[in-house]
PDB file of N, CA and C in Angstrom:
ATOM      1  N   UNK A   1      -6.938 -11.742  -1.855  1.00  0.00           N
ATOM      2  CA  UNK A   1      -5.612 -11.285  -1.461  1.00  0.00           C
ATOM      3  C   UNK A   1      -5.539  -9.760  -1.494  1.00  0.00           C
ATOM      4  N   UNK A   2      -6.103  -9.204  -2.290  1.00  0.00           N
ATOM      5  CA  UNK A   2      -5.821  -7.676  -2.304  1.00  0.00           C
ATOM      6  C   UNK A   2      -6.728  -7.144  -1.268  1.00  0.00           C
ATOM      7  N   UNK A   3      -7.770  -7.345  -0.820  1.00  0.00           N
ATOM      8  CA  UNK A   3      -8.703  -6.998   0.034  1.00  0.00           C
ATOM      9  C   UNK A   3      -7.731  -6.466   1.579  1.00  0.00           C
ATOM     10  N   UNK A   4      -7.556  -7.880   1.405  1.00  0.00           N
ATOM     11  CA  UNK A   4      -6.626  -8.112   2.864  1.00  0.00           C
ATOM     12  C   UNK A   4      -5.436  -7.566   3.227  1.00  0.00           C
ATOM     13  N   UNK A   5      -4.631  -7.012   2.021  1.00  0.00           N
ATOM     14  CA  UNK A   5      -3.497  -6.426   1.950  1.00  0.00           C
ATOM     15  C   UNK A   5      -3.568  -5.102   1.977  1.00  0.00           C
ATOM     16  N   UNK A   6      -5.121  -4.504   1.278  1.00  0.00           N
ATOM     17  CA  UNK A   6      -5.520  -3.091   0.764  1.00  0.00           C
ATOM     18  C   UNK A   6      -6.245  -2.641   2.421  1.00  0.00           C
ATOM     19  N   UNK A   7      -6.648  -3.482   3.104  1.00  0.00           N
ATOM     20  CA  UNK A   7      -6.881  -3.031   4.402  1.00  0.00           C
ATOM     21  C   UNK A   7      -6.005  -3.003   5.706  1.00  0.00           C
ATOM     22  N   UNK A   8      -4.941  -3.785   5.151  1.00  0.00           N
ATOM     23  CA  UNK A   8      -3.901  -3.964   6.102  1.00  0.00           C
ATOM     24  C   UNK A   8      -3.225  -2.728   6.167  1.00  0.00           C
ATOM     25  N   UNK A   9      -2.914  -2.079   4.627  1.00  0.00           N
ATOM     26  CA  UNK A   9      -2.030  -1.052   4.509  1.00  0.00           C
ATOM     27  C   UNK A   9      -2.728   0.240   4.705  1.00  0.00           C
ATOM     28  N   UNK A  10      -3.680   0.505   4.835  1.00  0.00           N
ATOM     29  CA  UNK A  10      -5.093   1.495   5.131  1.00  0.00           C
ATOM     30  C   UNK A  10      -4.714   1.504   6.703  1.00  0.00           C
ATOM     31  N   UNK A  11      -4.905   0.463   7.427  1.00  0.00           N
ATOM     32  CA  UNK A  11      -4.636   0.244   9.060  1.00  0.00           C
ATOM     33  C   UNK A  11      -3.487   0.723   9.528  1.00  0.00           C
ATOM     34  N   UNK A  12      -2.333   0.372   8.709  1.00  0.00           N
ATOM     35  CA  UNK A  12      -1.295   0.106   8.723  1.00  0.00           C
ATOM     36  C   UNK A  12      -0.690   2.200   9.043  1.00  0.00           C
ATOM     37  N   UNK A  13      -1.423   2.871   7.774  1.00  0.00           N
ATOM     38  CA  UNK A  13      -1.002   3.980   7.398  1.00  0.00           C
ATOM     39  C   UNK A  13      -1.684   5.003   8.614  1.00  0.00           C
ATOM     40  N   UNK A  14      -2.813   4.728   9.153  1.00  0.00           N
ATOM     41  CA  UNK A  14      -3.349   5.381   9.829  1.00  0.00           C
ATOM     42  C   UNK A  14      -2.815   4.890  11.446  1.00  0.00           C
ATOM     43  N   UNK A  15      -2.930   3.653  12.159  1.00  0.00           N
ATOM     44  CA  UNK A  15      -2.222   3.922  13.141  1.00  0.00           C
ATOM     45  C   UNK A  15      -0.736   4.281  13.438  1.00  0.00           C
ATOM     46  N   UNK A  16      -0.079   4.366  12.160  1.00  0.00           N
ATOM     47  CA  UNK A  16       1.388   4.604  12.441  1.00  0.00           C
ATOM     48  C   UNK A  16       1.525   6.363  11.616  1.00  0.00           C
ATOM     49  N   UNK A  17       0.596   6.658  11.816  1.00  0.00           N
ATOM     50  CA  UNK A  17       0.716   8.786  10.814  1.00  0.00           C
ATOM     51  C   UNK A  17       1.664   9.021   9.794  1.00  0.00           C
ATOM     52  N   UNK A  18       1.966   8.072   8.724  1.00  0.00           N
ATOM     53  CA  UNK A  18       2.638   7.811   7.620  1.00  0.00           C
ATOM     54  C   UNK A  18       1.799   8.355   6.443  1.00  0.00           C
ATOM     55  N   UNK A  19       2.433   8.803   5.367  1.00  0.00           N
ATOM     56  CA  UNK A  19       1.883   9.192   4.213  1.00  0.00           C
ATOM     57  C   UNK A  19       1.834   8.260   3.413  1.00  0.00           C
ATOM     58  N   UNK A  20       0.885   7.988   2.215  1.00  0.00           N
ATOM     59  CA  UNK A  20       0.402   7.569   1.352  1.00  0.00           C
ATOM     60  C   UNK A  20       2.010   7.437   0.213  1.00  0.00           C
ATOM     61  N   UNK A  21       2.261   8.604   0.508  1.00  0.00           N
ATOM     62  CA  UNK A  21       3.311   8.933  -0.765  1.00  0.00           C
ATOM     63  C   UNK A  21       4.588   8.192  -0.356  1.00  0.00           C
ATOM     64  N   UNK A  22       4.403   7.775   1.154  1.00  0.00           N
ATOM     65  CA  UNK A  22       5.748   7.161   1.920  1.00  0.00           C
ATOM     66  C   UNK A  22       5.699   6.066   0.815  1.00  0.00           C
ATOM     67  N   UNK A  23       4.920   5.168   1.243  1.00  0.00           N
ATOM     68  CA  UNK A  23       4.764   3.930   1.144  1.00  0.00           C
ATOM     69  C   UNK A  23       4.696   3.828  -0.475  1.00  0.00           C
ATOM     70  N   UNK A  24       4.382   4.930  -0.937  1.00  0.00           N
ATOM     71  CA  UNK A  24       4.283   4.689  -3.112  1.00  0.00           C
ATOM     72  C   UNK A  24       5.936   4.760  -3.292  1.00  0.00           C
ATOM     73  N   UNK A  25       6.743   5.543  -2.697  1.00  0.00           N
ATOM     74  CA  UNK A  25       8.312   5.904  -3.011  1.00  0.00           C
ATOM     75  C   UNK A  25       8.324   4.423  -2.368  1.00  0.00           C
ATOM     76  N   UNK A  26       8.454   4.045  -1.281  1.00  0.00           N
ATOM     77  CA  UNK A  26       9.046   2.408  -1.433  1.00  0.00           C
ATOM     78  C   UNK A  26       8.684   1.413  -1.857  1.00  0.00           C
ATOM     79  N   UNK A  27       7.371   1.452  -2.674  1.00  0.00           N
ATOM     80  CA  UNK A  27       7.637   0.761  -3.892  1.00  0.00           C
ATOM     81  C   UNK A  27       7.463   1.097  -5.309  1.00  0.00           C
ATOM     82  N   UNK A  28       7.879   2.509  -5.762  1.00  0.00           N
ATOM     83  CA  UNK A  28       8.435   2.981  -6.651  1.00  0.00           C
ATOM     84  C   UNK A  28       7.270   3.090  -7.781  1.00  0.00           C
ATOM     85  N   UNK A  29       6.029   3.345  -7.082  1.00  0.00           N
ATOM     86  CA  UNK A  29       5.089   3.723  -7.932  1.00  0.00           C
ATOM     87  C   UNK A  29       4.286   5.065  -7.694  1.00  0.00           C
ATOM     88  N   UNK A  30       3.433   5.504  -8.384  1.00  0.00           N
ATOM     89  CA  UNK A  30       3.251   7.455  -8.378  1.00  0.00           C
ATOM     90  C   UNK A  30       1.900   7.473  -6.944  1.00  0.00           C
ATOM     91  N   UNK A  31       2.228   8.665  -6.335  1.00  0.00           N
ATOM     92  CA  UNK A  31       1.209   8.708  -5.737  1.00  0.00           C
ATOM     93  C   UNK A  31      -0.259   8.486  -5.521  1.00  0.00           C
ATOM     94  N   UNK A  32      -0.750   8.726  -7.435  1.00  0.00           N
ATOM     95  CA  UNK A  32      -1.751   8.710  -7.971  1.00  0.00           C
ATOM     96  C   UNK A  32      -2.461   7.234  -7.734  1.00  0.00           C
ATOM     97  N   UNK A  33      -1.291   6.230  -8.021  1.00  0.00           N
ATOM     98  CA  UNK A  33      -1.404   5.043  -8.497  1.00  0.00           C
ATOM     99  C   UNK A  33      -1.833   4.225  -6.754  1.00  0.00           C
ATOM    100  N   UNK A  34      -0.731   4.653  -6.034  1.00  0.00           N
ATOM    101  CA  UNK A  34      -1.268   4.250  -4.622  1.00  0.00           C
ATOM    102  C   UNK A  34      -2.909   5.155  -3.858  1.00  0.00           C
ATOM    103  N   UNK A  35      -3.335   6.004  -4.053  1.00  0.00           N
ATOM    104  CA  UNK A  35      -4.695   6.455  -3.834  1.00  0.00           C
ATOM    105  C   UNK A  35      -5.605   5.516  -4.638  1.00  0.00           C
ATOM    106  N   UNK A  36      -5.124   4.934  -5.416  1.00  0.00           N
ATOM    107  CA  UNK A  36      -6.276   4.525  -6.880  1.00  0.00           C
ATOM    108  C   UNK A  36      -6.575   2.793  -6.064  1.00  0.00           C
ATOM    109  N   UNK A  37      -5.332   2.658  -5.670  1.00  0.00           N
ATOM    110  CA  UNK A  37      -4.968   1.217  -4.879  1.00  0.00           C
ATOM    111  C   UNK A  37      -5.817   1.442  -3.510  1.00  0.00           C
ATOM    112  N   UNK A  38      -5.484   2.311  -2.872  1.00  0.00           N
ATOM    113  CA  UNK A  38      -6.278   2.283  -1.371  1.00  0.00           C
ATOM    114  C   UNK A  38      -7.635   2.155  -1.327  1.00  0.00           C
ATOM    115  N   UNK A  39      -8.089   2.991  -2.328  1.00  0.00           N
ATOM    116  CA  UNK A  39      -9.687   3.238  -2.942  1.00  0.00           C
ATOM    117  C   UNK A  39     -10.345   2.500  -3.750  1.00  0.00           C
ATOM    118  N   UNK A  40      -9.605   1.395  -3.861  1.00  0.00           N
ATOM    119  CA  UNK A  40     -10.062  -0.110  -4.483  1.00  0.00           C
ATOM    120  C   UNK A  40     -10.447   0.303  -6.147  1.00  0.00           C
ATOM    121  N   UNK A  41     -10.023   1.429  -6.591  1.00  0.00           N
ATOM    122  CA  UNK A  41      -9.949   1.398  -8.014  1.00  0.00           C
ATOM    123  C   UNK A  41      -8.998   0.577  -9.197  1.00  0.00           C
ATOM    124  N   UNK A  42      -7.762   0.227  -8.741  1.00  0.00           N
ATOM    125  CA  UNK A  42      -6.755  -0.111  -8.971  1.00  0.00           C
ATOM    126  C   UNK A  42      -6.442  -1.101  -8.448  1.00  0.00           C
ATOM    127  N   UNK A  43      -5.225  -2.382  -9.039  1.00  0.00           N
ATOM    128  CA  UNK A  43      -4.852  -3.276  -8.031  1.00  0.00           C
ATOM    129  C   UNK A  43      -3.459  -3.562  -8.013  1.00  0.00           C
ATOM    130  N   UNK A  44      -2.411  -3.652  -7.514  1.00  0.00           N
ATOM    131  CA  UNK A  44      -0.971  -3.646  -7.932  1.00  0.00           C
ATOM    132  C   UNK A  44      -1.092  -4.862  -8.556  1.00  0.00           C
ATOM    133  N   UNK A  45       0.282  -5.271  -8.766  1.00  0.00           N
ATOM    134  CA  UNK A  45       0.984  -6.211  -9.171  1.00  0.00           C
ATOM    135  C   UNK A  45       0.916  -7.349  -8.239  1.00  0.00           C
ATOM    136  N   UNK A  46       1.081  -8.386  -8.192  1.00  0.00           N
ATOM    137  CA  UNK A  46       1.385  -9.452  -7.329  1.00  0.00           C
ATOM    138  C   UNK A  46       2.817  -9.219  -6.650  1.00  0.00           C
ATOM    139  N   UNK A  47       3.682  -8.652  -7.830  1.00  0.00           N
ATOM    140  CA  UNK A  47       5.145  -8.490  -7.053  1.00  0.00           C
ATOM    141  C   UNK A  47       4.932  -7.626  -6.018  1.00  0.00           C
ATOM    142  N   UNK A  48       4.305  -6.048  -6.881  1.00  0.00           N
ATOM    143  CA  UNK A  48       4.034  -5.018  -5.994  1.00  0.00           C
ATOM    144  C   UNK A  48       3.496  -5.361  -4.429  1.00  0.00           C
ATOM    145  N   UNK A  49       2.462  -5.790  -4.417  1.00  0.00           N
ATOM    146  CA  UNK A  49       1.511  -6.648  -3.127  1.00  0.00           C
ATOM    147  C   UNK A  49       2.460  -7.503  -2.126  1.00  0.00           C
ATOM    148  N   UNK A  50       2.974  -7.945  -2.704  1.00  0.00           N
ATOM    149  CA  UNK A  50       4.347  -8.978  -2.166  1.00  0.00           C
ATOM    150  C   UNK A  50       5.641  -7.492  -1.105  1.00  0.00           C
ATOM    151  N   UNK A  51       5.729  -6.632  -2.301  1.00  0.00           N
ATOM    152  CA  UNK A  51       6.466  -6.111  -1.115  1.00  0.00           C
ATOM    153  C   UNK A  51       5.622  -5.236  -0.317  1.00  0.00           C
ATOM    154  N   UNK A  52       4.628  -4.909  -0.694  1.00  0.00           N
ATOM    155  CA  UNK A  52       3.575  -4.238   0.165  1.00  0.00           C
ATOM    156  C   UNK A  52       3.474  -4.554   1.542  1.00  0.00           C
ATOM    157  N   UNK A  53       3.411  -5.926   1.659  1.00  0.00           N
ATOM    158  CA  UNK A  53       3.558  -6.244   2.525  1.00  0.00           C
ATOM    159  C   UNK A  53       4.148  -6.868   3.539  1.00  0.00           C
ATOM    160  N   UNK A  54       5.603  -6.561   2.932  1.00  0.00           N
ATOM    161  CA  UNK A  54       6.752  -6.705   3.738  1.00  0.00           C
ATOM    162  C   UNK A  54       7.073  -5.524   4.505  1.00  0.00           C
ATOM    163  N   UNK A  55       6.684  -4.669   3.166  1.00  0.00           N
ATOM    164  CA  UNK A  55       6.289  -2.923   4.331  1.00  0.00           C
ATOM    165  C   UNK A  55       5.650  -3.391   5.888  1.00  0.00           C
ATOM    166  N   UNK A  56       4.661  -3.509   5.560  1.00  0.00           N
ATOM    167  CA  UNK A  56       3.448  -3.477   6.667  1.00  0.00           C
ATOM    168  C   UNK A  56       4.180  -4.402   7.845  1.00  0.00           C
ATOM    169  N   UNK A  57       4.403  -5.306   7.169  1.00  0.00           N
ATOM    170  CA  UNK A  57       5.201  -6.722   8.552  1.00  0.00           C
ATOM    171  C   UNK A  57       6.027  -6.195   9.293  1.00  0.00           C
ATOM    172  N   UNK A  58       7.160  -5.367   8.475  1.00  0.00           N
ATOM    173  CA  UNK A  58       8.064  -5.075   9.391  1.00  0.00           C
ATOM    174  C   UNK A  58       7.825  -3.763  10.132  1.00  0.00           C
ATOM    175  N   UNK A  59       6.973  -2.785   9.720  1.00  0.00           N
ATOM    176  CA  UNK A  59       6.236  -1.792  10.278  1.00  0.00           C
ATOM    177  C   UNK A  59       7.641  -0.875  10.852  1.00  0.00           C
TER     178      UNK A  59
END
Protein backbone atom coordinates (compact mmCIF):
# COMPACT_ATOMS: atom_id res chain seq x y z
CA UNK A 1 0.00 0.00 0.00
CA UNK A 2 2.54 2.63 0.62
CA UNK A 3 4.53 1.85 -2.49
CA UNK A 4 1.57 2.60 -4.54
CA UNK A 5 0.45 5.63 -2.80
CA UNK A 6 4.29 6.93 -2.38
CA UNK A 7 4.42 6.74 -6.26
CA UNK A 8 1.17 7.99 -6.97
CA UNK A 9 1.91 11.16 -5.00
CA UNK A 10 5.60 11.50 -6.58
CA UNK A 11 3.49 11.37 -10.16
CA UNK A 12 0.97 13.15 -8.84
CA UNK A 13 3.41 16.22 -7.63
CA UNK A 14 5.41 16.33 -10.69
CA UNK A 15 2.83 16.33 -13.47
CA UNK A 16 0.69 18.87 -11.76
CA UNK A 17 4.13 21.57 -10.55
CA UNK A 18 2.90 21.43 -6.90
CA UNK A 19 5.18 21.58 -3.91
CA UNK A 20 6.06 18.98 -1.56
CA UNK A 21 5.22 21.45 1.27
CA UNK A 22 1.62 21.86 -0.51
CA UNK A 23 0.62 18.59 0.05
CA UNK A 24 2.53 18.27 3.94
CA UNK A 25 0.19 21.60 5.00
CA UNK A 26 -2.87 19.48 3.83
CA UNK A 27 -2.17 16.97 5.82
CA UNK A 28 -0.73 18.79 8.61
CA UNK A 29 2.58 17.24 8.82
CA UNK A 30 6.33 19.08 8.57
CA UNK A 31 7.95 19.29 5.40
CA UNK A 32 10.76 17.23 6.66
CA UNK A 33 8.43 14.42 7.39
CA UNK A 34 6.86 14.46 3.76
CA UNK A 35 10.58 14.34 1.92
CA UNK A 36 11.39 11.42 4.43
CA UNK A 37 7.90 9.84 3.02
CA UNK A 38 8.64 10.46 -0.76
CA UNK A 39 12.19 9.00 -0.30
CA UNK A 40 10.86 5.87 1.18
CA UNK A 41 12.59 6.61 4.53
CA UNK A 42 9.51 7.12 6.44
CA UNK A 43 5.92 5.84 6.22
CA UNK A 44 2.74 7.82 7.28
CA UNK A 45 0.03 6.73 9.13
CA UNK A 46 -2.69 4.65 7.61
CA UNK A 47 -5.03 7.65 8.42
CA UNK A 48 -2.37 9.94 6.96
CA UNK A 49 -2.18 7.60 3.53
CA UNK A 50 -5.97 7.54 3.54
CA UNK A 51 -6.12 11.22 3.06
CA UNK A 52 -3.14 11.23 0.92
CA UNK A 53 -4.93 9.97 -1.27
CA UNK A 54 -7.94 11.65 -1.47
CA UNK A 55 -5.47 14.49 -2.30
CA UNK A 56 -4.25 12.74 -5.35
CA UNK A 57 -8.01 11.46 -6.52
CA UNK A 58 -9.40 14.57 -6.53
CA UNK A 59 -6.27 16.26 -8.04
Amino acid sequence: MHGDIRQATKQYIEENGIKQCFIAGKLDISDAMMSYYLNNHKNLSNEKELQLQKIIDRG
